[in-house]
C-alpha atoms as a PDB file:
ATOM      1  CA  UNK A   1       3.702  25.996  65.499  1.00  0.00           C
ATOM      2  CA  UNK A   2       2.001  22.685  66.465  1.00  0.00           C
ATOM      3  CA  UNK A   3       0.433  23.695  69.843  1.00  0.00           C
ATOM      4  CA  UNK A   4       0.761  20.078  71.120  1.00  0.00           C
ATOM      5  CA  UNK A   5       4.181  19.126  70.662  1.00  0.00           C
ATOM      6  CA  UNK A   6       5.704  22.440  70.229  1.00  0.00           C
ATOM      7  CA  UNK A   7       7.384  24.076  67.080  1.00  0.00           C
ATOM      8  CA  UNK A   8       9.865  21.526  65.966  1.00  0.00           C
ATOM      9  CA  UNK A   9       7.951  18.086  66.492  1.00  0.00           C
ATOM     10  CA  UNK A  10       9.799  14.859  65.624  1.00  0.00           C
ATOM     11  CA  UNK A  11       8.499  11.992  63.906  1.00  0.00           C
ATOM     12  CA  UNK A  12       7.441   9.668  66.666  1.00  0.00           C
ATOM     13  CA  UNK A  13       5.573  12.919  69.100  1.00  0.00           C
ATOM     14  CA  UNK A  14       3.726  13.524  65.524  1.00  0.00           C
ATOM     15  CA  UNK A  15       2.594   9.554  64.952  1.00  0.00           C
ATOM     16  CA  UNK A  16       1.773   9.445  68.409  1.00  0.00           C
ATOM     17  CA  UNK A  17      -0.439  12.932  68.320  1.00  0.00           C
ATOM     18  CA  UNK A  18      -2.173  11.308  65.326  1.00  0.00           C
ATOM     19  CA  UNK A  19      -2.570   8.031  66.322  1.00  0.00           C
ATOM     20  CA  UNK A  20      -4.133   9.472  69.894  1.00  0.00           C
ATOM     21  CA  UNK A  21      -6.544  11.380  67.436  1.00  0.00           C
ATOM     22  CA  UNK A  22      -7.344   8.764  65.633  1.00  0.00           C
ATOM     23  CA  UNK A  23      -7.674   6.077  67.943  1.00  0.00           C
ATOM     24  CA  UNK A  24     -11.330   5.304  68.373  1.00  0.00           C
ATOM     25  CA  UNK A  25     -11.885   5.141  63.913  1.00  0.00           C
ATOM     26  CA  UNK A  26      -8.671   2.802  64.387  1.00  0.00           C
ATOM     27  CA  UNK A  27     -10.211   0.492  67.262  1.00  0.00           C
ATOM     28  CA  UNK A  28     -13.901   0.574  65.436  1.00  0.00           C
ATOM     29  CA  UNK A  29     -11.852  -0.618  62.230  1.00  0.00           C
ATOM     30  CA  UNK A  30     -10.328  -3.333  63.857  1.00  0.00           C
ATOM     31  CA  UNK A  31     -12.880  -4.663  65.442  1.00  0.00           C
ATOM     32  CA  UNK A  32     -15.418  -4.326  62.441  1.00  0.00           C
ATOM     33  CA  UNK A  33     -17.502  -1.903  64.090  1.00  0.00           C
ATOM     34  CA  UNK A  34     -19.435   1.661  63.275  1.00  0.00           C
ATOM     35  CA  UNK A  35     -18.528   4.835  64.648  1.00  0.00           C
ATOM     36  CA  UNK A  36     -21.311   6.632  66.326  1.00  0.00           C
ATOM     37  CA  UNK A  37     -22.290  10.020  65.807  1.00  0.00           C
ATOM     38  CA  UNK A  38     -20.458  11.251  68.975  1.00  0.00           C
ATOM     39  CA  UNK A  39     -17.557   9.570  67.520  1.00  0.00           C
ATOM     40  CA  UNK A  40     -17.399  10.762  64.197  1.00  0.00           C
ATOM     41  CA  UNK A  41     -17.914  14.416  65.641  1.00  0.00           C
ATOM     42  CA  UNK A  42     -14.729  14.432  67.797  1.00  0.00           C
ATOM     43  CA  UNK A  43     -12.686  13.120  65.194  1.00  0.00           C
ATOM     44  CA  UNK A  44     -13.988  15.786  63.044  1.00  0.00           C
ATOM     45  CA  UNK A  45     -13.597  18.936  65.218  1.00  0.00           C
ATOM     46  CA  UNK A  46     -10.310  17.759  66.180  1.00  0.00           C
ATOM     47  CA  UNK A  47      -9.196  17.409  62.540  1.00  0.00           C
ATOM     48  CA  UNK A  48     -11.077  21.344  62.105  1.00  0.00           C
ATOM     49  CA  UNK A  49      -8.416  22.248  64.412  1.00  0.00           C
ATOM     50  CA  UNK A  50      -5.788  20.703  62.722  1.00  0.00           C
ATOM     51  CA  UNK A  51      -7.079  22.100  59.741  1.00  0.00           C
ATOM     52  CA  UNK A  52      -7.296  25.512  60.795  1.00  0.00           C
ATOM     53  CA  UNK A  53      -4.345  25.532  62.376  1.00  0.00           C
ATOM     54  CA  UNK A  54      -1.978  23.935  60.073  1.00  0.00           C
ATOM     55  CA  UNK A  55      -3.519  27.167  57.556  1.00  0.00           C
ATOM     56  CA  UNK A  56      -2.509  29.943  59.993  1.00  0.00           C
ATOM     57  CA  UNK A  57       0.832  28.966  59.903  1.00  0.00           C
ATOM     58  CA  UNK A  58       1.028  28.437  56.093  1.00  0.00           C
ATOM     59  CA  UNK A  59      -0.538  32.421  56.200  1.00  0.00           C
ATOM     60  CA  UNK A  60       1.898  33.643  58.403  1.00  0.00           C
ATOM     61  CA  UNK A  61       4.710  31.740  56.414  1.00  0.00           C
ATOM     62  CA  UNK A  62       3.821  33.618  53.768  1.00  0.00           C
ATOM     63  CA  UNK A  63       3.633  36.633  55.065  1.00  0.00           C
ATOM     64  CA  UNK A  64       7.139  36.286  56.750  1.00  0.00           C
ATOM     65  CA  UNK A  65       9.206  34.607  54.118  1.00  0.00           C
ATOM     66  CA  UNK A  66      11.528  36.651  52.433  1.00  0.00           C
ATOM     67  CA  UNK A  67      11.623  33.605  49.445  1.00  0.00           C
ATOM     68  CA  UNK A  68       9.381  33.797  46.920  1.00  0.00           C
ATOM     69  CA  UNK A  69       8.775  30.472  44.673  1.00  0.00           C
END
């Protein structure tokens, strides 16, 4: 389950939760500028999170899926 937009997100709450995230590399590309450290660092533990999320519910897929490929 996506704990910001729930278990069943649709396409535009999932472009907007990853634009939001993404925002300040987007605004710092567009106006040919560098990231700072701080930055870089946000976008990076909030990706973590993603990350980390996105593989506990692959695991507990797994473990609850009857279907086996």
């Amino acid at each position: 389950m996506n704990p910001i937009t729930g278990e069943s997100p649709s396409v535009a709450k999932m472009f907007f939760v990853k634009t939001a995230v993404l925002w300040p590399a987007i605004q710092s590309d567009r106006e040919r500028q560098t990231l700072d450290s701080e930055d870089i660092n946000s976008i990076n533990l909030i990706m973590a999170m993603v990350v980390g999320n996105n593989y506990n519910v692959w695991r507990g897929a797994e473990r609850n899926c009857s279907k086996r490929g």
